[in-house]
PDB file of N, CA and C in Angstrom:
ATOM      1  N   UNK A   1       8.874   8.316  -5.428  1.00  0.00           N
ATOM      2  CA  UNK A   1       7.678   8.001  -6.169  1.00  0.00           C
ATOM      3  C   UNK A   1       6.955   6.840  -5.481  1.00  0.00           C
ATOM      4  N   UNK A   2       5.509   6.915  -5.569  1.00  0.00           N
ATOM      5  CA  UNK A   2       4.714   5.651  -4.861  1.00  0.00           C
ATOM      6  C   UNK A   2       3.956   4.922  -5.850  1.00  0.00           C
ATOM      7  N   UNK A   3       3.744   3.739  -6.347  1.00  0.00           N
ATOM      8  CA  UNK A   3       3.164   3.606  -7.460  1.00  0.00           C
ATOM      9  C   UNK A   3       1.852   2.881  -6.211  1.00  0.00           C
ATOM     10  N   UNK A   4       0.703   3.121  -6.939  1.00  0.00           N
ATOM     11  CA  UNK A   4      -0.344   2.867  -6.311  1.00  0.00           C
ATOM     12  C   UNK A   4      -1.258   1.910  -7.210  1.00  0.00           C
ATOM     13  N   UNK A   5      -2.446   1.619  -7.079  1.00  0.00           N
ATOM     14  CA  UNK A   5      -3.180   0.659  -7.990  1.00  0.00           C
ATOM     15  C   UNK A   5      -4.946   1.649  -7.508  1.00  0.00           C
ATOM     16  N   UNK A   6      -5.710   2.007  -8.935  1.00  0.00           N
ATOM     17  CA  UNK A   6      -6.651   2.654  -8.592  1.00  0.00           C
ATOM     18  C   UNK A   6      -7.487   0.966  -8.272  1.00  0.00           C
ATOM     19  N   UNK A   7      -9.104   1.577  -9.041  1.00  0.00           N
ATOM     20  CA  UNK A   7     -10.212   0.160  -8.296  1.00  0.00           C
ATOM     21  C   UNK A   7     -10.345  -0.279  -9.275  1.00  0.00           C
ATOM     22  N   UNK A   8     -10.200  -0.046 -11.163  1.00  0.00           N
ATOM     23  CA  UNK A   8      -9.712  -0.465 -12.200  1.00  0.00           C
ATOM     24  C   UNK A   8      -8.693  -1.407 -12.209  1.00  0.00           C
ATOM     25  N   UNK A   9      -7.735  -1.256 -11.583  1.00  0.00           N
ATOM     26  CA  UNK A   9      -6.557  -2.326 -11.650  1.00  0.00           C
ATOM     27  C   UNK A   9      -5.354  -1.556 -12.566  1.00  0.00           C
ATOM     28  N   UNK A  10      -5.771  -0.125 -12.882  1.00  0.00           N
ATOM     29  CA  UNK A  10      -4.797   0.634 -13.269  1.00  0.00           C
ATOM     30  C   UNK A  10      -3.797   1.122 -12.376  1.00  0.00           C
ATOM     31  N   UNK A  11      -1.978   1.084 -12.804  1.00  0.00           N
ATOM     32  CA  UNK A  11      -1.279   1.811 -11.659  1.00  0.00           C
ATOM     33  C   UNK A  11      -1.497   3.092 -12.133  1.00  0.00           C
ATOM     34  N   UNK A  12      -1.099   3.690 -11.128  1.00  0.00           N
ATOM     35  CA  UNK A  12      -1.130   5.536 -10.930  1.00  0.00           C
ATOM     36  C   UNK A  12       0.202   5.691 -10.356  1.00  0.00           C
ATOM     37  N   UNK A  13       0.814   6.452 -10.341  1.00  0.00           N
ATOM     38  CA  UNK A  13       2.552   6.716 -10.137  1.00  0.00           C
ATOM     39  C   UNK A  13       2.168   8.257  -9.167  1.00  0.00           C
ATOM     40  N   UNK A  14       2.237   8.819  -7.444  1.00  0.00           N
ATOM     41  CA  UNK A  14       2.613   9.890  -6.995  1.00  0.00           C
ATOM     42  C   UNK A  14       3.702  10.402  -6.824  1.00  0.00           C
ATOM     43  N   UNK A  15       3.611  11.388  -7.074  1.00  0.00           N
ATOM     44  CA  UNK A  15       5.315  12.172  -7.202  1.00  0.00           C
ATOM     45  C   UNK A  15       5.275  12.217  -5.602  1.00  0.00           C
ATOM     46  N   UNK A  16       6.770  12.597  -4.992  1.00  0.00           N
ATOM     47  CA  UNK A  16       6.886  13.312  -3.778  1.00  0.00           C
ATOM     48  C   UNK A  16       6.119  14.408  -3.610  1.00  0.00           C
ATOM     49  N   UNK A  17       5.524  14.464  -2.049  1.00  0.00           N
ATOM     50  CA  UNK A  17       4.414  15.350  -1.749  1.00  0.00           C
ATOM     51  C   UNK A  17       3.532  15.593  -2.531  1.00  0.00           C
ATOM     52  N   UNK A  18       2.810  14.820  -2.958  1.00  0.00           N
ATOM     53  CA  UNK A  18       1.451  14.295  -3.040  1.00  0.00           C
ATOM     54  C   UNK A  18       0.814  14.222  -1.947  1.00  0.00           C
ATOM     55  N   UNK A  19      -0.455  15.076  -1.987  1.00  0.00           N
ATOM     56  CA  UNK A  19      -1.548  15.151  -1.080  1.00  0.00           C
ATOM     57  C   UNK A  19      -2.497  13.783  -1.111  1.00  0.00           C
ATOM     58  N   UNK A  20      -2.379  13.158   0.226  1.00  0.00           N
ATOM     59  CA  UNK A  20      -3.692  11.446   0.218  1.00  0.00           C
ATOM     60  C   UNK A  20      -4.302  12.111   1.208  1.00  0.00           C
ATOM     61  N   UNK A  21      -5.237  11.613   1.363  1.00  0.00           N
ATOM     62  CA  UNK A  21      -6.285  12.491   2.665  1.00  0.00           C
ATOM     63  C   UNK A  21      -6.830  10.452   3.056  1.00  0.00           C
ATOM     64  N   UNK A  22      -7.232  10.524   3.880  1.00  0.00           N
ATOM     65  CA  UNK A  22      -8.205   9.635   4.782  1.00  0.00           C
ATOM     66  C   UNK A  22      -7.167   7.888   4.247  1.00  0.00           C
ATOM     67  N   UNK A  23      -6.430   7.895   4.959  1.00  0.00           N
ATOM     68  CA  UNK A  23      -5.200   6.656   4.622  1.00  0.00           C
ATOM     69  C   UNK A  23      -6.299   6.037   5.369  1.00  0.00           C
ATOM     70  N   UNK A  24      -6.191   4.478   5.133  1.00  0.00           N
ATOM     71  CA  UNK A  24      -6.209   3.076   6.437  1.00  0.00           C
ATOM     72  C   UNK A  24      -5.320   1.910   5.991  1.00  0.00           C
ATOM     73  N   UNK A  25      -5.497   0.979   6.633  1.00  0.00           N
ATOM     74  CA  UNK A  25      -4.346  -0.043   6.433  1.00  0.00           C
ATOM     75  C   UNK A  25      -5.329  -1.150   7.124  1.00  0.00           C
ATOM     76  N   UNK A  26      -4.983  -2.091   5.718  1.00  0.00           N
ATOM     77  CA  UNK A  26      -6.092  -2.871   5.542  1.00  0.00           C
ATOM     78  C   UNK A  26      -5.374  -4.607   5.421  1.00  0.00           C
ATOM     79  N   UNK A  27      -5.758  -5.604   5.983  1.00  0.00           N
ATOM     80  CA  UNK A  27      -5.446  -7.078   5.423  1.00  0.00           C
ATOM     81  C   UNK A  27      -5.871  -7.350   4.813  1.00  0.00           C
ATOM     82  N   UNK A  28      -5.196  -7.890   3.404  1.00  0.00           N
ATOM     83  CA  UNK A  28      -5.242  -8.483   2.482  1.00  0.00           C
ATOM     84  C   UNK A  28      -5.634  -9.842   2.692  1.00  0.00           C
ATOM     85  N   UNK A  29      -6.630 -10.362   2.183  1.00  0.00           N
ATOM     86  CA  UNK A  29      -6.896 -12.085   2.061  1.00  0.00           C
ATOM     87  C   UNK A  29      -6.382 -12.488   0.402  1.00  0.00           C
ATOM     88  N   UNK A  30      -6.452 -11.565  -0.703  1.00  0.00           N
ATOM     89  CA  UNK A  30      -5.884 -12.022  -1.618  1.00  0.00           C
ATOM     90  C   UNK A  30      -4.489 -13.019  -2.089  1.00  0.00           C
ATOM     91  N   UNK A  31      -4.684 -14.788  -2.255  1.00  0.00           N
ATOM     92  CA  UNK A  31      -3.588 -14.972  -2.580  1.00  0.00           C
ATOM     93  C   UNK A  31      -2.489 -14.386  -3.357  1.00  0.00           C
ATOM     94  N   UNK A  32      -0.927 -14.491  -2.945  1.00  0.00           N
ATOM     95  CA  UNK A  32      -0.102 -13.879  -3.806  1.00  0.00           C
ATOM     96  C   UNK A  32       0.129 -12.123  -3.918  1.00  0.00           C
ATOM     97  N   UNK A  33      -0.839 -11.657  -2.901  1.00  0.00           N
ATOM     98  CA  UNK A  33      -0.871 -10.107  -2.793  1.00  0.00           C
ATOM     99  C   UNK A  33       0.027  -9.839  -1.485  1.00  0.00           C
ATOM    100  N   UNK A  34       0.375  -8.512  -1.284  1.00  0.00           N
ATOM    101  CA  UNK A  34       0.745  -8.123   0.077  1.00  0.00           C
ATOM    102  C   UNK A  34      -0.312  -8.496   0.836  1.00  0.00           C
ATOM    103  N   UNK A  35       0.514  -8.509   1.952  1.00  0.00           N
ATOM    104  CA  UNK A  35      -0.428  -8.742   3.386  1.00  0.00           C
ATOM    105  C   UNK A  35      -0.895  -7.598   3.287  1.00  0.00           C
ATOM    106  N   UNK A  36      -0.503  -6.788   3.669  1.00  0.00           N
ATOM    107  CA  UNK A  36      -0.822  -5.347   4.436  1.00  0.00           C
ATOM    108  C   UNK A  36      -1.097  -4.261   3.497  1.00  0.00           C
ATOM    109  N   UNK A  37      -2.051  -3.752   2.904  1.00  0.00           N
ATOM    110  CA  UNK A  37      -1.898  -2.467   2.087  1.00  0.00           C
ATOM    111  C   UNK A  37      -2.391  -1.351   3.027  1.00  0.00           C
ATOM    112  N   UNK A  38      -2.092  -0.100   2.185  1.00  0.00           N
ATOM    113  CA  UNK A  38      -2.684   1.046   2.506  1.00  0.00           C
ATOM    114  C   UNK A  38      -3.633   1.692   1.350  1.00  0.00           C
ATOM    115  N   UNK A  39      -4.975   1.870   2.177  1.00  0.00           N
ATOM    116  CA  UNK A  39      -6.008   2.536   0.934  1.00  0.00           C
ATOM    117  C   UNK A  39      -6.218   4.360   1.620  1.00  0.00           C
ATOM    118  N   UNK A  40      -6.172   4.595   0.185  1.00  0.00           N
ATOM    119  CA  UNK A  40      -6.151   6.148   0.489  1.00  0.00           C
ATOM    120  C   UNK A  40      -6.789   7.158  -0.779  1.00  0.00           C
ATOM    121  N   UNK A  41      -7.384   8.082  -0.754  1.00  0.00           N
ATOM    122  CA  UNK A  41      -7.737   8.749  -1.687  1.00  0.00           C
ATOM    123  C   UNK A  41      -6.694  10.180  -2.190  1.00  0.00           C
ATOM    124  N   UNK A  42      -6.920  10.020  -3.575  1.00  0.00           N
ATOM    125  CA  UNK A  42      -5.650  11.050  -4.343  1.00  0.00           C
ATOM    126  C   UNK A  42      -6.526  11.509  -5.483  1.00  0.00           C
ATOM    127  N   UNK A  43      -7.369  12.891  -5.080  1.00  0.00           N
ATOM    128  CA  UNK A  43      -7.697  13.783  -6.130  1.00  0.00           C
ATOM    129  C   UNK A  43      -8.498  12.870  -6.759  1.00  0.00           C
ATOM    130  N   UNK A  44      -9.504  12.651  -5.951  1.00  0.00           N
ATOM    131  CA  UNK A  44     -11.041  12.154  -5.944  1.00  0.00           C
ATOM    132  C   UNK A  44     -10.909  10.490  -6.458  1.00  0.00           C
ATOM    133  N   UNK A  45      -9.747   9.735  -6.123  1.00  0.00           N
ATOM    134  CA  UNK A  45      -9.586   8.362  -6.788  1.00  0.00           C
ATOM    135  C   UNK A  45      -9.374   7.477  -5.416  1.00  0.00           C
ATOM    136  N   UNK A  46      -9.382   6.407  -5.323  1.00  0.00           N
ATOM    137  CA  UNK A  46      -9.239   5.631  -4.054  1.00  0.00           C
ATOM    138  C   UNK A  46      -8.184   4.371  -4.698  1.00  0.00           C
ATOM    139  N   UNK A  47      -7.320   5.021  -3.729  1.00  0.00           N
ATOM    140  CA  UNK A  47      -5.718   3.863  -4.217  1.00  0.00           C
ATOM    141  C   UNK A  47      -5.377   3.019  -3.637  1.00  0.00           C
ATOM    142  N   UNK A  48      -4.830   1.982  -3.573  1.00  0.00           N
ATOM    143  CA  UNK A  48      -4.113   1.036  -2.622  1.00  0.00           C
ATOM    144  C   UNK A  48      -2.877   1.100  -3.325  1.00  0.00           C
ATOM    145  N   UNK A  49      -2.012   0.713  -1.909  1.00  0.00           N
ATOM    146  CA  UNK A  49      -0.034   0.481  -1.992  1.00  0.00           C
ATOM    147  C   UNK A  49       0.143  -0.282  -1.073  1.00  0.00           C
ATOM    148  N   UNK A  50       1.407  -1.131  -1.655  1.00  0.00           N
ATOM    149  CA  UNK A  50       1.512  -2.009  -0.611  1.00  0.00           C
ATOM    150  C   UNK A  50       1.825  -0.687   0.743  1.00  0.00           C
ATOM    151  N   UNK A  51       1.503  -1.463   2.387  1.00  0.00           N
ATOM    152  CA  UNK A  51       2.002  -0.965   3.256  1.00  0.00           C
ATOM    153  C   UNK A  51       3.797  -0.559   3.405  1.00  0.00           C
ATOM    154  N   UNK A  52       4.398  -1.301   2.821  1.00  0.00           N
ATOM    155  CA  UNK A  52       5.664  -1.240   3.014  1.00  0.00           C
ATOM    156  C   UNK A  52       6.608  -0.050   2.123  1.00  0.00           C
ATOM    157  N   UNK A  53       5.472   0.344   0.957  1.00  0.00           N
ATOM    158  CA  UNK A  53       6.194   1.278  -0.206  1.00  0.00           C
ATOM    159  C   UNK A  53       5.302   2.422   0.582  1.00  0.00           C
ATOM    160  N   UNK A  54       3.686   2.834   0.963  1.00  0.00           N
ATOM    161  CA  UNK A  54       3.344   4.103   1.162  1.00  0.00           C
ATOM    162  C   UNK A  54       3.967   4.499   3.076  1.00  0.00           C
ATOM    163  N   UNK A  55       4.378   3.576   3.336  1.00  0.00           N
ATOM    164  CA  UNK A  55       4.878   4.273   5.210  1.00  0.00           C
ATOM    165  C   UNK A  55       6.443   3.408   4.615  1.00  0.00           C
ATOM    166  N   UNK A  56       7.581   4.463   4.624  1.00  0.00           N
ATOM    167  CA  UNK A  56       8.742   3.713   4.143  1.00  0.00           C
ATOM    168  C   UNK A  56       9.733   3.112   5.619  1.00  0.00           C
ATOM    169  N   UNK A  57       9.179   3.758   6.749  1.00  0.00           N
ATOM    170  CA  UNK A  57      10.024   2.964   7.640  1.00  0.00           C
ATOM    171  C   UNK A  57       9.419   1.816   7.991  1.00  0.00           C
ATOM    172  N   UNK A  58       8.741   1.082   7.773  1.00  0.00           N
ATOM    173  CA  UNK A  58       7.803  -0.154   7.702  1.00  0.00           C
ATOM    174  C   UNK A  58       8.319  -0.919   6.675  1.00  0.00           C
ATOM    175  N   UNK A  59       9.248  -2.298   7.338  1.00  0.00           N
ATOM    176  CA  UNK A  59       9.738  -3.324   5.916  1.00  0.00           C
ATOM    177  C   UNK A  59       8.759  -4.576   6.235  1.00  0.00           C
ATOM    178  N   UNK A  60       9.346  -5.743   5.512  1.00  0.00           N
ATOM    179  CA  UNK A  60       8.726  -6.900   5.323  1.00  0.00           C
ATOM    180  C   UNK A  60       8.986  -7.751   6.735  1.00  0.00           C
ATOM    181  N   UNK A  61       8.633  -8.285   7.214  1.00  0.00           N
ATOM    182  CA  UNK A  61       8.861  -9.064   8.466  1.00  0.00           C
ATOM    183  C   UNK A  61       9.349 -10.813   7.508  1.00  0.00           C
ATOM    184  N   UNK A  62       9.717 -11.539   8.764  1.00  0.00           N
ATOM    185  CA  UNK A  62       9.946 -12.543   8.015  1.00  0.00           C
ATOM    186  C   UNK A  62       9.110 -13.221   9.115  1.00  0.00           C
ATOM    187  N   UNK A  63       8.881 -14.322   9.123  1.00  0.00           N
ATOM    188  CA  UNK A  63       8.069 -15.546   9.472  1.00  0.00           C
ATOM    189  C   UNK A  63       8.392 -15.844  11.160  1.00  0.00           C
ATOM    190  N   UNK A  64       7.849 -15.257  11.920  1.00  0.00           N
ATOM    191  CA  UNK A  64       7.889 -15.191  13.597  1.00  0.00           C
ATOM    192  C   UNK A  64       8.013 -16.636  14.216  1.00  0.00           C
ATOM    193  N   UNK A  65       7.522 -17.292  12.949  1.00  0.00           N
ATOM    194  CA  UNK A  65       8.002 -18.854  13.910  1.00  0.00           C
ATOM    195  C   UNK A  65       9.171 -19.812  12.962  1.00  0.00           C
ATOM    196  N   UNK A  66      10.027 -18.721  12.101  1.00  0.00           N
ATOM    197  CA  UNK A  66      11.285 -19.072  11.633  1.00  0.00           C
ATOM    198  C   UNK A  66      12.557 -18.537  12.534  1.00  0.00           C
ATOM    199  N   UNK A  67      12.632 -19.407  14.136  1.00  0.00           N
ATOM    200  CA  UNK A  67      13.314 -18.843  14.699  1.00  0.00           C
ATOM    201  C   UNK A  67      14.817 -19.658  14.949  1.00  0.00           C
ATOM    202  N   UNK A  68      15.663 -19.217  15.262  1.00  0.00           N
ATOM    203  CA  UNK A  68      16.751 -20.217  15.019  1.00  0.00           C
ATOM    204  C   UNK A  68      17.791 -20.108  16.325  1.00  0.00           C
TER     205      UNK A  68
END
């Protein structure tokens, strides 16, 4: 399941194989939000997910200059 957020601020929940047509992947400037989302349209609605829940081999990175 992908839970998504329409332009309301309502979530929307896709089952497996769910059809999105025209994905992008977008930076977030919002404090406290993901960095990275993905916006995509689902049966005429335009969704965002974080990047890390809609592409699942894609995780969180940690801090490139937390090096040890």
């Amino acid at each position: 399941m992908l839970q998504a957020r329409n332009g309301v601020g309502g979530d929307v929940l896709l089952r497996p194989g769910a059809v999105v047509n025209g994905f992008q992947i977008v930076r977030s400037e919002e404090p406290g939000a993901d960095r990275y989302v993905a916006r995509f349209t689902y049966q005429s609605q335009t969704l965002a997910s974080a990047l890390y829940a809609f592409l699942p081999r894609t995780r969180i990175l940690e801090d490139a200059t937390d090096t040890q």
